[in-house]
Structure formats: structure tokens, C-alpha cells
C-alpha atoms as a PDB file:
ATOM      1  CA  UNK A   1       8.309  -1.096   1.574  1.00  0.00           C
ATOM      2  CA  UNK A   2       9.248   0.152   4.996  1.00  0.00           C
ATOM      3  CA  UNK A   3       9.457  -2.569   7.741  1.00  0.00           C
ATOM      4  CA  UNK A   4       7.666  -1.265  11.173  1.00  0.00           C
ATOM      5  CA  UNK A   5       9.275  -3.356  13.626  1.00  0.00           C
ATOM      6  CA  UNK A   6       9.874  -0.802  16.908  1.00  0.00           C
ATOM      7  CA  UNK A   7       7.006  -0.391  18.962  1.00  0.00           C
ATOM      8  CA  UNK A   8       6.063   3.535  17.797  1.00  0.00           C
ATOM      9  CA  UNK A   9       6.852   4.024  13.870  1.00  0.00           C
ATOM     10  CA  UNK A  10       5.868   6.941  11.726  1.00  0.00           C
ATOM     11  CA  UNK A  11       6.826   6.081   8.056  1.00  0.00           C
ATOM     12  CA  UNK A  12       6.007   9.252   5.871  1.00  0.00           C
ATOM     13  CA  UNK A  13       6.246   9.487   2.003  1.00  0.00           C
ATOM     14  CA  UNK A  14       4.791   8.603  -1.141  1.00  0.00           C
ATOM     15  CA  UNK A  15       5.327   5.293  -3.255  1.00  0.00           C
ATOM     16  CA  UNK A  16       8.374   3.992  -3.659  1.00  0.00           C
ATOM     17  CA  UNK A  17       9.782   5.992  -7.141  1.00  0.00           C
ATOM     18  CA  UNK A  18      11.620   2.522  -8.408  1.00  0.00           C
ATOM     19  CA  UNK A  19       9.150   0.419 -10.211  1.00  0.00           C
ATOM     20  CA  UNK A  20      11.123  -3.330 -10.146  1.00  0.00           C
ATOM     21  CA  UNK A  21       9.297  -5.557 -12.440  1.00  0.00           C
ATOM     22  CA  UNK A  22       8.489  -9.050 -11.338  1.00  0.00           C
ATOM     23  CA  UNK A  23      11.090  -9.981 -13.878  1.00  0.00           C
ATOM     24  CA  UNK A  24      13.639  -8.285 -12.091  1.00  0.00           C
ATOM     25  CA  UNK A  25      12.592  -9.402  -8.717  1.00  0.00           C
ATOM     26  CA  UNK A  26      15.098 -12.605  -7.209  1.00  0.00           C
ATOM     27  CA  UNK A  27      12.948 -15.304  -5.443  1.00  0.00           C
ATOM     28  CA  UNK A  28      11.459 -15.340  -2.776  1.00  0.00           C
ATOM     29  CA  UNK A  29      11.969 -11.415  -2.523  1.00  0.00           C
ATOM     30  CA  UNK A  30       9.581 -11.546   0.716  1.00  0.00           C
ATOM     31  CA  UNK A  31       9.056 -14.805   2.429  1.00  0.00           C
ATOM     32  CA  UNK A  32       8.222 -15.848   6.109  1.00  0.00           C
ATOM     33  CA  UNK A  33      10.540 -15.459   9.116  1.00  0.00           C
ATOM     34  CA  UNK A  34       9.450 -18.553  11.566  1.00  0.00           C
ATOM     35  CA  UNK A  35      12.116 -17.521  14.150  1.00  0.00           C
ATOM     36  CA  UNK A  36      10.806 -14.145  14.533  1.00  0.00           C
ATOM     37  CA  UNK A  37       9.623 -15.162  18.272  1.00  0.00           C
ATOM     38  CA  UNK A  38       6.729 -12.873  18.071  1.00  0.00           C
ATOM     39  CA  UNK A  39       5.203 -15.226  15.652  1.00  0.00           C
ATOM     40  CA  UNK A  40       5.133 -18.086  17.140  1.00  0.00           C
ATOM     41  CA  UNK A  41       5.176 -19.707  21.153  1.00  0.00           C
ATOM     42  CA  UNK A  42       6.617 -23.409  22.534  1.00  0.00           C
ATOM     43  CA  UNK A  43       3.639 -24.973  24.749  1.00  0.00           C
ATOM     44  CA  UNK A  44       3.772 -27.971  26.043  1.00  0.00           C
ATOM     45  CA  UNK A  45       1.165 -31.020  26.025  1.00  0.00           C
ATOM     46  CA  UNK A  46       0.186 -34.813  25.855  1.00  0.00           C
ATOM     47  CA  UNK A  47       0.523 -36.333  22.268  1.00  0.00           C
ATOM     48  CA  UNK A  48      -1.827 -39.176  20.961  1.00  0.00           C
ATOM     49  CA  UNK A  49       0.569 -41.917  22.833  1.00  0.00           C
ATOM     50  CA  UNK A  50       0.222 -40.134  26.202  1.00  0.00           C
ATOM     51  CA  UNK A  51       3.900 -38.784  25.977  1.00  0.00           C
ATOM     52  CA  UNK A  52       5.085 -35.574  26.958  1.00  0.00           C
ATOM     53  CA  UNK A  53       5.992 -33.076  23.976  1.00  0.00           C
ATOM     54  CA  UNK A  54       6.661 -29.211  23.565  1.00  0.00           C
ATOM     55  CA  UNK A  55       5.743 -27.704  20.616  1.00  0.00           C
ATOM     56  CA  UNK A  56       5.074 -24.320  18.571  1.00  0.00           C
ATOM     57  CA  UNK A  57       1.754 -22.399  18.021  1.00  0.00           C
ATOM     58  CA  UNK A  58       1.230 -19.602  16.271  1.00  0.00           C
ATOM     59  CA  UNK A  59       0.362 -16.123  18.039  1.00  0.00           C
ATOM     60  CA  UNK A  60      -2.377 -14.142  17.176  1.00  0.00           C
ATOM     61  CA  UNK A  61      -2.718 -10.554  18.051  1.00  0.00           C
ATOM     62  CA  UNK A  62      -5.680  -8.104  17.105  1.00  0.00           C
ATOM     63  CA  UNK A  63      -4.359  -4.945  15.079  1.00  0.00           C
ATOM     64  CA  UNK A  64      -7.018  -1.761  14.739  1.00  0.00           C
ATOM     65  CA  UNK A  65      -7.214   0.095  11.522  1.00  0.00           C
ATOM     66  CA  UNK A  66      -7.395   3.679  11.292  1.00  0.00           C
ATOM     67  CA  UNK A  67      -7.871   5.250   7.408  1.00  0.00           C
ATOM     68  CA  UNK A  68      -7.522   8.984   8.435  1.00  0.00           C
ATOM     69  CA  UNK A  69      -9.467  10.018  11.344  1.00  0.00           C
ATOM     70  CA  UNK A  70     -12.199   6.984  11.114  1.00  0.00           C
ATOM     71  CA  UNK A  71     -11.943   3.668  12.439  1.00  0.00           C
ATOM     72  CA  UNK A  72     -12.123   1.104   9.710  1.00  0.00           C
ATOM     73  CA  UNK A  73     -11.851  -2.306  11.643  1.00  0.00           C
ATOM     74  CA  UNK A  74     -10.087  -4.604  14.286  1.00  0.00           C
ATOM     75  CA  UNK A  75      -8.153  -7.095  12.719  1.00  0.00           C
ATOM     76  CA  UNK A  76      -6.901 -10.972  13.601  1.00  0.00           C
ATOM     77  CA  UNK A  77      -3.220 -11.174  12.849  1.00  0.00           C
ATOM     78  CA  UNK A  78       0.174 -12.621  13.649  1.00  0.00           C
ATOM     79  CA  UNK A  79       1.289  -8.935  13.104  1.00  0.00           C
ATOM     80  CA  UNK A  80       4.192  -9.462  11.297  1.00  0.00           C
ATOM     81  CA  UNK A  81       3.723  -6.521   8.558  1.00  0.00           C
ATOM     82  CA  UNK A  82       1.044  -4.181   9.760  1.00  0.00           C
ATOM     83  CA  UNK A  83       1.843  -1.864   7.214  1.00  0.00           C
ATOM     84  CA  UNK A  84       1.101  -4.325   4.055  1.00  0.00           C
ATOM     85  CA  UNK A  85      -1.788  -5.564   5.830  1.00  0.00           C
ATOM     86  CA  UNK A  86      -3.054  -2.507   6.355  1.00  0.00           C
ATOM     87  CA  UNK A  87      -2.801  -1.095   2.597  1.00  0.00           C
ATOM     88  CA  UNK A  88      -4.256  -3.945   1.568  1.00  0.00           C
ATOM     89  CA  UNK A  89      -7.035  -4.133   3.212  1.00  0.00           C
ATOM     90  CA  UNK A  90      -8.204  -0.900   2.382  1.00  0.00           C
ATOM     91  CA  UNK A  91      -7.107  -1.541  -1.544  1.00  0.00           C
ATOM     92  CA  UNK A  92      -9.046  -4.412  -1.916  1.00  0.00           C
ATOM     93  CA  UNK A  93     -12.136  -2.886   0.470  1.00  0.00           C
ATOM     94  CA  UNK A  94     -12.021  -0.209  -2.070  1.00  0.00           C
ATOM     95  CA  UNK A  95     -11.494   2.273   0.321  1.00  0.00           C
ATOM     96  CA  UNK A  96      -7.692   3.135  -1.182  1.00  0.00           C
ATOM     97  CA  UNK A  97      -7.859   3.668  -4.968  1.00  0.00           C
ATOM     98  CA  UNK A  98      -4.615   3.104  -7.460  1.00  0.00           C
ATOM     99  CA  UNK A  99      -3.978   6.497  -7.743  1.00  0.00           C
ATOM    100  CA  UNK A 100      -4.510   7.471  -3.891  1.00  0.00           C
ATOM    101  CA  UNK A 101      -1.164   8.875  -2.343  1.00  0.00           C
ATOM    102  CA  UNK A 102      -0.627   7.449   1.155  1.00  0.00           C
ATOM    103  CA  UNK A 103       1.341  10.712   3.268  1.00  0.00           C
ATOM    104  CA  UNK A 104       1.857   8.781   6.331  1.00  0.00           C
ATOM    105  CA  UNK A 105       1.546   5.318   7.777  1.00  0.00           C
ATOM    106  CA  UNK A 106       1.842   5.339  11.788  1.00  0.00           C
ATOM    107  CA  UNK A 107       2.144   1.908  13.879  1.00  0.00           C
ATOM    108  CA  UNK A 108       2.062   1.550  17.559  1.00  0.00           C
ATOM    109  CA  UNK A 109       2.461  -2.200  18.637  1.00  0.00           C
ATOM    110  CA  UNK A 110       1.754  -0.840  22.589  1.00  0.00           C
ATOM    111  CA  UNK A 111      -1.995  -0.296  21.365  1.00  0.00           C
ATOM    112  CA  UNK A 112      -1.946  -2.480  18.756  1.00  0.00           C
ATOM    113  CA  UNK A 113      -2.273   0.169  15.956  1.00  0.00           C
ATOM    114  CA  UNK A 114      -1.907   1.151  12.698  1.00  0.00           C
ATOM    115  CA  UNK A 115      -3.409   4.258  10.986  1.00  0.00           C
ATOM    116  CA  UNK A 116      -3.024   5.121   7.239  1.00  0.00           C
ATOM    117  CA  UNK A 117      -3.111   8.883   6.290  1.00  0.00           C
ATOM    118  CA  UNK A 118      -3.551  10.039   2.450  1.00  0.00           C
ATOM    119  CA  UNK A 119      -3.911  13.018   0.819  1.00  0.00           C
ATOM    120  CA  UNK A 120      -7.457  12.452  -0.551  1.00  0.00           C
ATOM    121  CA  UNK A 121      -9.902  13.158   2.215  1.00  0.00           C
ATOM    122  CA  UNK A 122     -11.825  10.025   2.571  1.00  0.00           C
ATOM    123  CA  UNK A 123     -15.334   9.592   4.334  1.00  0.00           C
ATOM    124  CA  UNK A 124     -16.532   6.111   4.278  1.00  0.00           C
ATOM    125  CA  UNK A 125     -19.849   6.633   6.676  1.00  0.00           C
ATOM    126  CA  UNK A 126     -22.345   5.181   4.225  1.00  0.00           C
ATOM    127  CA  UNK A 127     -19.467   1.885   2.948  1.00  0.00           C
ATOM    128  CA  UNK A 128     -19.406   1.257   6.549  1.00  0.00           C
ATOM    129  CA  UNK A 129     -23.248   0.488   7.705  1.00  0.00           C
ATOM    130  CA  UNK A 130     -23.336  -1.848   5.246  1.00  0.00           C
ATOM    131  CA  UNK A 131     -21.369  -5.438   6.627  1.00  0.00           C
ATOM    132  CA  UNK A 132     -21.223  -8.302   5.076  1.00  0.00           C
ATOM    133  CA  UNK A 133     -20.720 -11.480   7.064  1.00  0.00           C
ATOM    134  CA  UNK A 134     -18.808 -14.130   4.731  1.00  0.00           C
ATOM    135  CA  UNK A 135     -18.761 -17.795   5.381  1.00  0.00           C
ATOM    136  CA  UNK A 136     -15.774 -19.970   5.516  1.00  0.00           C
ATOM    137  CA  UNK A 137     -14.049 -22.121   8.090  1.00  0.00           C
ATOM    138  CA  UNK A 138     -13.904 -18.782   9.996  1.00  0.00           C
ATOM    139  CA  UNK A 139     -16.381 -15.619  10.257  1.00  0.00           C
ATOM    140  CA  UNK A 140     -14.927 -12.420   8.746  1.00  0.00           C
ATOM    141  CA  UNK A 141     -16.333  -8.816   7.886  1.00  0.00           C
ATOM    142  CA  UNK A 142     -16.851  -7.101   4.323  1.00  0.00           C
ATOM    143  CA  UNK A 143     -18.264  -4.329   3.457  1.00  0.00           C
ATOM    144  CA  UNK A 144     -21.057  -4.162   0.967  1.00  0.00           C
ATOM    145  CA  UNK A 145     -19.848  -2.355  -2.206  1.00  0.00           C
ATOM    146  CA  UNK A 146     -16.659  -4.610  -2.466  1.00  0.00           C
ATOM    147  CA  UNK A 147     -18.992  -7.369  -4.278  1.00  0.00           C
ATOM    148  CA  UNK A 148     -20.281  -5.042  -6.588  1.00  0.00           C
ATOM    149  CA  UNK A 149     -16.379  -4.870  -8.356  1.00  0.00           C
ATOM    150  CA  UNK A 150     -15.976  -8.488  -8.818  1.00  0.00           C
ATOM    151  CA  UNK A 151     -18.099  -8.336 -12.184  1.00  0.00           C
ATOM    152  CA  UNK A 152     -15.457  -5.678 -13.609  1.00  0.00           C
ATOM    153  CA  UNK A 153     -12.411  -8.329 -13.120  1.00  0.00           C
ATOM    154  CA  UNK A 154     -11.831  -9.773 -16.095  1.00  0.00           C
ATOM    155  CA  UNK A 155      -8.687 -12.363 -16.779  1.00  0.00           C
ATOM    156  CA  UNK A 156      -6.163 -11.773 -19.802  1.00  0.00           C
ATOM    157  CA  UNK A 157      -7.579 -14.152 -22.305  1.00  0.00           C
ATOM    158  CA  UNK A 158      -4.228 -14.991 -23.218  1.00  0.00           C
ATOM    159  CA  UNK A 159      -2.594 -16.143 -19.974  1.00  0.00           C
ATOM    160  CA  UNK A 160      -1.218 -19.426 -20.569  1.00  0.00           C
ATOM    161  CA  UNK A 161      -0.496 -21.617 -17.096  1.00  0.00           C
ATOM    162  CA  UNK A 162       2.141 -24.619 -17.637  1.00  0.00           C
ATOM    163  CA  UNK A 163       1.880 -27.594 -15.379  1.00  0.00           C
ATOM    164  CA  UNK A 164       5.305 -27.670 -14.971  1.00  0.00           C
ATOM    165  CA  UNK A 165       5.799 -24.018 -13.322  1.00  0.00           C
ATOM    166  CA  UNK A 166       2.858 -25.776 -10.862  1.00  0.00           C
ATOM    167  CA  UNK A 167       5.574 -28.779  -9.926  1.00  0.00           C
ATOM    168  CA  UNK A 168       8.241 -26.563  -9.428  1.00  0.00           C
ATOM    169  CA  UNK A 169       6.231 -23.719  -7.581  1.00  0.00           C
ATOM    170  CA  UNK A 170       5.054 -26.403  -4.739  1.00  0.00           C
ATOM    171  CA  UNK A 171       8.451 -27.817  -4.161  1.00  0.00           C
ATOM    172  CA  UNK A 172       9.731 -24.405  -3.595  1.00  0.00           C
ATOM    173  CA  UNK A 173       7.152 -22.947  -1.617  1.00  0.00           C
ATOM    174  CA  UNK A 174       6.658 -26.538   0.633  1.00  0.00           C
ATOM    175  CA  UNK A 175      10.484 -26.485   1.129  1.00  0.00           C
ATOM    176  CA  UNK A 176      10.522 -23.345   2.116  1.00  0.00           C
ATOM    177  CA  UNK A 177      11.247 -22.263   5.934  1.00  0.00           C
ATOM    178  CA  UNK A 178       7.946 -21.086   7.222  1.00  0.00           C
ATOM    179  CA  UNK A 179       5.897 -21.062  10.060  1.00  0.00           C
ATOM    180  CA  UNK A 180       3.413 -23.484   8.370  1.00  0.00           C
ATOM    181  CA  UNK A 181       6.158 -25.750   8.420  1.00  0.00           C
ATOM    182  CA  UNK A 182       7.480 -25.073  12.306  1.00  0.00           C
ATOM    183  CA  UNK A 183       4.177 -24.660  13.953  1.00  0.00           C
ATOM    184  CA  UNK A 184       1.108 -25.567  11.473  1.00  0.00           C
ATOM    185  CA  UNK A 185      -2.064 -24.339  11.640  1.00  0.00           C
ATOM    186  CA  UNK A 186      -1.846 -21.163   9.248  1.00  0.00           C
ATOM    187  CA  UNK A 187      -2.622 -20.119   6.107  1.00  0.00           C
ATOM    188  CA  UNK A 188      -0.124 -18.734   3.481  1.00  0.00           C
ATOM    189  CA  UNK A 189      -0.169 -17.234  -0.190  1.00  0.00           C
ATOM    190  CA  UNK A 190       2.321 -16.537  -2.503  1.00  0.00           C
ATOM    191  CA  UNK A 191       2.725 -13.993  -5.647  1.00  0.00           C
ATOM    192  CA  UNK A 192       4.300 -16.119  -8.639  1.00  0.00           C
ATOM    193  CA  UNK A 193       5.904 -15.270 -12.143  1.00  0.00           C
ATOM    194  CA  UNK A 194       5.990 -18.282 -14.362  1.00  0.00           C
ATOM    195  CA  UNK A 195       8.085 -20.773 -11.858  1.00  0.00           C
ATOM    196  CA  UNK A 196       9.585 -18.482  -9.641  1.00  0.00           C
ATOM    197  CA  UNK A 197       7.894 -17.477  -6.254  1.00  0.00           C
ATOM    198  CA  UNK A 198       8.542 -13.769  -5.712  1.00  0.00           C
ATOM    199  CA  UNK A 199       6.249 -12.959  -2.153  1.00  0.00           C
ATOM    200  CA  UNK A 200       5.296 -15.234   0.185  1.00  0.00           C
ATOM    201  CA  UNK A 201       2.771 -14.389   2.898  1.00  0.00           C
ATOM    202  CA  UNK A 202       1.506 -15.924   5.875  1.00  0.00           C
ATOM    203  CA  UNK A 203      -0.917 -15.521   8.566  1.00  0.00           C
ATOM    204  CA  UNK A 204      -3.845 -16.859  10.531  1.00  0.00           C
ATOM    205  CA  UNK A 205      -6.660 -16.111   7.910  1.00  0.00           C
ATOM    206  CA  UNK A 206      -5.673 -16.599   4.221  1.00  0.00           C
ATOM    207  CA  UNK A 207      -7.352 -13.646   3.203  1.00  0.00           C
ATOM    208  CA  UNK A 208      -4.815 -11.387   5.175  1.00  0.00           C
ATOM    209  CA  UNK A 209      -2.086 -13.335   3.105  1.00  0.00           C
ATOM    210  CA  UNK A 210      -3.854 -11.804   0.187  1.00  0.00           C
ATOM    211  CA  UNK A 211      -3.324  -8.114   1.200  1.00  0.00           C
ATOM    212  CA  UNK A 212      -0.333  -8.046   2.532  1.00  0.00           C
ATOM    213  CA  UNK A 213       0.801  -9.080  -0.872  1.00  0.00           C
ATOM    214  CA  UNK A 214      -1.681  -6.162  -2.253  1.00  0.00           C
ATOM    215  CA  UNK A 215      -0.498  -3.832  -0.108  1.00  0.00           C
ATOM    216  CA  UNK A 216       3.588  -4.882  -0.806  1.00  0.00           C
ATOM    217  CA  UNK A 217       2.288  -4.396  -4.619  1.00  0.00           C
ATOM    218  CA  UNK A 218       0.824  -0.969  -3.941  1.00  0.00           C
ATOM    219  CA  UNK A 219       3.599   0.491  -1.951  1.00  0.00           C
ATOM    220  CA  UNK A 220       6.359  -0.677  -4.698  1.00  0.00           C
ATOM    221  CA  UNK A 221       4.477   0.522  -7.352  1.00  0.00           C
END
């Protein structure tokens, strides 16, 4: 997937035409980068002894979606891939479908932007009235129709799930350099084939973890 790092991007073009299977995929493919300093700032303070210490908290940053013309939401983020993010919101909002072609994906970190263009005309006026307020150890918006879809998911009945990929998949993962590690206080998720971590994600809410993954899935087919 494209990286949009500068402060104006304009990444144009349809999925990615190589379809790598998570077999295929090396370790840790994606993973955090906790000395991006963008990510994270040094503060100093008083620690439970009195004494003087400087450490690291993690930045957060709101990031507006665009899908089109309409805007979809504002967004709490440490805005490390507003691209991913982006994608998969909308994907698992059900306002991108599998088969959707995204034309253009334009980022400006000056206003704190992103807008996705595809080449299905989309019109979301009706999805939009209805918000759903979800619970959680912080507030955070749905809308309506996205619970309707959780019915239709149904789990391959013959998945099997060894205890020992579990063992091996937290030593990894907790070993891993991340900003959970350098600063705390964030949330991070990981995609996973058998024992091997493939994507890991990070960011202030867990649920934008979740789709940036969904949205690095969509964009590499």
C-alpha cells in the first residue's frame, strides 16, 4: 500500500495487481515504528517517590474523512497511516464494498485530511442520520446499518486454533519494538497466520488498529 508521509499526497490507482498470500508474507510485514517522533512526545513529571523523570506519551491528532464529496467523520488518531485507516473505516462501516475501486486517495496533514475517491458514486445521506453511540472505556460513533451485518458473519467450522501458535504469538508480538512498549497507554492488534505475526497495528483506540489492518487487506488485495 502506498505510505502518505509528506504533508500534501495524492495516491491514484486501483488495487495493488499482486495478490501475496499470507503464506508468502515474512513476519511482521507491517509493524510499529516507536521512533517515528510524530508518534510519540518526552514530558516531564514527578513519579510516585517524588523524583524527577522524563518520559514518552503518545500523540493524538484528529484526522477528517472525506468518501467523495461528503464528510463521513472526524477521527482520533496517532496518524501514522491515514490511508489504511481511512479504507478501513469505510470497509467495515459498509460504506466501501469488496468490489468498490478506490481512483484516488488524497492526504493533507496541514488540515488534517484524508479523502477517498471511487468510481462508484456513493450517497450515504440516510446511513448517516442514524449514529450509534457504543460503550467502552471510551465513547465512539457507528452508524446504524453496520449491526445489521454481524448476523451474516459466520466462522469456518473447521478452523482449528493450537495453544502453542498462542505462546509463540505473545512472545513475538510483546518483544516486539512498539510504542506500547516505549510510551504505554495504547492499544494495538495484530493479523496472524498460524504462529507467525504478519501486521501489527497500533493506535489510541483499538478499533482503529482493526481497520488499518482492513484497509492494508483491501488495498493488497
Amino acid at each position: 500500500a502506498p505510505r502518505l508521509s509528506r504533508n500534501r499526497v495524492r495516491w491514484t490507482g486501483a488495487r495493488t495487481a499482486n495478490q501475496i498470500g499470507t503464506s508468502e508474507m515474512k513476519e511482521f510485514e507491517v509493524r510499529p515504528n516507536p521512533d517515528d517522533p510524530r508518534l510519540s512526545v518526552p514530558v516531564s513529571g514527578i513519579d510516585h517517590e517524588g523524583k524527577s523523570v522524563e518520559t514518552f506519551v503518545v500523540t493524538e491528532r484528529p484526522l477528517t474523512l472525506f468518501l467523495n464529496g461528503r464528510e463521513i467523520v472526524t477521527m482520533m488518531t496517532i496518524g501514522d497511516h491515514p490511508d489504511l485507516l481511512a479504507v478501513g473505516y469505510l470497509l467495515n462501516q459498509n460504506m466501501l464494498r469488496p468490489d468498490d475501486e478506490i481512483t484516488a486517495i488524497e492526504y493533507d496533514d496541514d488540515i488534517q485530511t484524508v479523502v477517498v475517491r471511487t468510481r462508484r458514486q456513493t450517497d450515504f445521506e440516510e446511513k448517516l442520520k442514524k449514529k450509534i453511540q457504543t460503550s467502552g472505556c471510551a465513547q465512539g460513533t457507528i452508524f446504524g446499518d453496520i449491526m445489521e451485518e454481524f448476523d451474516k458473519v459466520k466462522l469456518n467450522p473447521d478452523a482449528r486454533l493450537r495453544t502453542s501458535w498462542l505462546y509463540q504469538l505473545m512472545k513475538k508480538i510483546n518483544t516486539q519494538p512498539s510504542l506500547y512498549l516505549k510510551a504505554g497507554a495504547i492499544h494495538g492488534c495484530v493479523l496472524c497466520r498460524e504462529d507467525r505475526p504478519l501486521i501489527y497495528m497500533e493506535d489510541v483506540g483499538r478499533h482503529n488498529a482493526v481497520d488499518k489492518i482492513a484497509g492494508y487487506m483491501f488495498l493488497n488485495n
